[in-house]
N, C-alpha and C. Protein backbone atom coordinates (compact mmCIF):
# COMPACT_ATOMS: atom_id res chain seq x y z
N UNK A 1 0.84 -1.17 0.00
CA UNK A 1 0.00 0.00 0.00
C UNK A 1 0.90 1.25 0.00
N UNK A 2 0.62 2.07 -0.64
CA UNK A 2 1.48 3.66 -0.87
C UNK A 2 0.55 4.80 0.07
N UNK A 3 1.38 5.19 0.83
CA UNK A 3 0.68 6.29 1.71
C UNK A 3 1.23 7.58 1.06
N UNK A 4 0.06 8.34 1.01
CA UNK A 4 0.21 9.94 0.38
C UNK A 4 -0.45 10.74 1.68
N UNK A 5 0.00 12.17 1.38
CA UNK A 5 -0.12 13.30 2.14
C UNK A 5 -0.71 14.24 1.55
N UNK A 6 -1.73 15.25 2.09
CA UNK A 6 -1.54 16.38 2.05
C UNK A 6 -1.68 17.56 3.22
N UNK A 7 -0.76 18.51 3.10
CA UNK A 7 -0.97 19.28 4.29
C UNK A 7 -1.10 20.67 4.21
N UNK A 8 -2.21 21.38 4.78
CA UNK A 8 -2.91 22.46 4.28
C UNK A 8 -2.15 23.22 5.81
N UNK A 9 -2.00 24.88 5.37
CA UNK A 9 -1.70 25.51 6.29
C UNK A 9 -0.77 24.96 7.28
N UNK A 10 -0.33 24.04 6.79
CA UNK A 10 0.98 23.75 8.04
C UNK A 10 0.26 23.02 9.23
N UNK A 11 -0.86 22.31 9.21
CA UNK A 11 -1.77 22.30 10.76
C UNK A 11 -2.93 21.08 10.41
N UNK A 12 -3.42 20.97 9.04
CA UNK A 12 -4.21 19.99 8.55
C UNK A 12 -3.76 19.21 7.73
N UNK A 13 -4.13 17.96 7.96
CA UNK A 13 -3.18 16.84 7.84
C UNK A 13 -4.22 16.05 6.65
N UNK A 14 -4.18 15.47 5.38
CA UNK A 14 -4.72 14.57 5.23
C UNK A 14 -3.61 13.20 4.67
N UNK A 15 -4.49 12.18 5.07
CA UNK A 15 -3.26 11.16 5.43
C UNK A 15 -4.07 9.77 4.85
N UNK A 16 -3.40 9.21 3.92
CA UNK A 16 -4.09 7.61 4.12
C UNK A 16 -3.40 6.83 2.48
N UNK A 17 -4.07 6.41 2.13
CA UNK A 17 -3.67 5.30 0.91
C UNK A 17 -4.50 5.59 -0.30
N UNK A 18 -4.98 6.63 -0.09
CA UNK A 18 -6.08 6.94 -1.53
C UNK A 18 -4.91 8.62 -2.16
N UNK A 19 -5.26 7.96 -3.62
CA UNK A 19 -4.17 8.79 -4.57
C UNK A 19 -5.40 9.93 -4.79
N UNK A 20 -4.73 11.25 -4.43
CA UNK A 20 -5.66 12.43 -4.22
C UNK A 20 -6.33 13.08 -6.07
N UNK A 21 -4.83 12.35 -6.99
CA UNK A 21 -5.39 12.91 -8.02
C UNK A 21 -5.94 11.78 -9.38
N UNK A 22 -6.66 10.49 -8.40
CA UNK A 22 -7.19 9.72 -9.73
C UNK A 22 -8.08 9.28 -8.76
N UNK A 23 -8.73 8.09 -9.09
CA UNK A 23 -10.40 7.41 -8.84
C UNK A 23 -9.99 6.91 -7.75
N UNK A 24 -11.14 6.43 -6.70
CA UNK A 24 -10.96 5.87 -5.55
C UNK A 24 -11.06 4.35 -5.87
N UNK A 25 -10.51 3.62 -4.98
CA UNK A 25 -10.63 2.19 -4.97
C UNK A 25 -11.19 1.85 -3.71
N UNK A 26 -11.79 0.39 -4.12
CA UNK A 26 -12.53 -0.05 -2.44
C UNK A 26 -11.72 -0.22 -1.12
N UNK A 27 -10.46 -0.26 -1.72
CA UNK A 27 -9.56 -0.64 0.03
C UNK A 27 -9.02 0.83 0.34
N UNK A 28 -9.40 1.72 -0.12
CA UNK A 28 -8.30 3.34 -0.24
C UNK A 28 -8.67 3.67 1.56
N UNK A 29 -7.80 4.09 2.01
CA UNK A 29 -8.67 4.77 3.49
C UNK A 29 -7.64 6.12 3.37
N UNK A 30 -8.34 7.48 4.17
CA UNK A 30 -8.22 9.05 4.52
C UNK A 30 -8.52 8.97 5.49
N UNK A 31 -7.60 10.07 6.79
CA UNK A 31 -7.51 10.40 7.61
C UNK A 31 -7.29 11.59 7.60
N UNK A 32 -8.15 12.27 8.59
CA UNK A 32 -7.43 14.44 8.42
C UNK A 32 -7.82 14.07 9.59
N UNK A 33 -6.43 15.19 9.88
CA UNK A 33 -5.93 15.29 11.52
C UNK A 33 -5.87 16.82 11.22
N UNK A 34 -5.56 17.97 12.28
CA UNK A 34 -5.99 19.00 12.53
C UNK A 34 -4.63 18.72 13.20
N UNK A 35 -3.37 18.70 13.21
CA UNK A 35 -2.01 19.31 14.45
C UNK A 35 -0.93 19.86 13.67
N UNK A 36 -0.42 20.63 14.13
CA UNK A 36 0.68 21.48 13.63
C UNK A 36 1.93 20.49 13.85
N UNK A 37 1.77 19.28 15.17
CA UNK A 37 2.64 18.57 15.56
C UNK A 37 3.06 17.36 14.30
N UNK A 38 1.71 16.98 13.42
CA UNK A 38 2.26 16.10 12.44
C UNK A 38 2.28 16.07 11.66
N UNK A 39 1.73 17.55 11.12
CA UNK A 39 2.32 18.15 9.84
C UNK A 39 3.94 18.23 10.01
N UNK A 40 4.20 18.83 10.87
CA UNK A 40 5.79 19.11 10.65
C UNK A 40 6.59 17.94 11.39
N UNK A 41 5.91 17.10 11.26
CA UNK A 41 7.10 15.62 11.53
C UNK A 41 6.72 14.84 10.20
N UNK A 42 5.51 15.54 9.30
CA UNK A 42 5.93 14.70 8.34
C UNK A 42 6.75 15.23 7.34
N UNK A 43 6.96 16.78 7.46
CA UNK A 43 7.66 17.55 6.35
C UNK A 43 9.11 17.22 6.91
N UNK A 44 9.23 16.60 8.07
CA UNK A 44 10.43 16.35 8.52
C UNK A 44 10.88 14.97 8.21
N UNK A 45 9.79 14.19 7.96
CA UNK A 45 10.27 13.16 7.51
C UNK A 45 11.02 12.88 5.87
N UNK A 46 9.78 13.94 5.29
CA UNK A 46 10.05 13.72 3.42
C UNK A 46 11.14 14.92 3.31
N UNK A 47 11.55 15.86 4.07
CA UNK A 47 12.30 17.00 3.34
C UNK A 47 13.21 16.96 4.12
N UNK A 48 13.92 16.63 4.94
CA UNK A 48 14.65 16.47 6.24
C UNK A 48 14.71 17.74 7.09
């Protein structure tokens, strides 16, 4: 499974296995989180 991101304002998180720019599939799952804390541990993860 490929996990994608997106993160709005530095603070909203969306998070899961569904590709944001083609069709959904039946196993895809999204998560939005609302923290400033994991937005920037994930920009810390992909950008160092």
């Amino acid at each position: 499974m490929h996990e994608h991101f997106v993160i709005i304002d530095g603070e909203i998180v969306w998070y899961g296995s569904m590709n944001f720019l083609s069709r959904a599939k039946d196993d895809d799952n999204l998560i939005r989180l609302k923290s400033k804390d994991a937005a920037q541990e994930l920009m810390e993860m992909t950008f160092g």
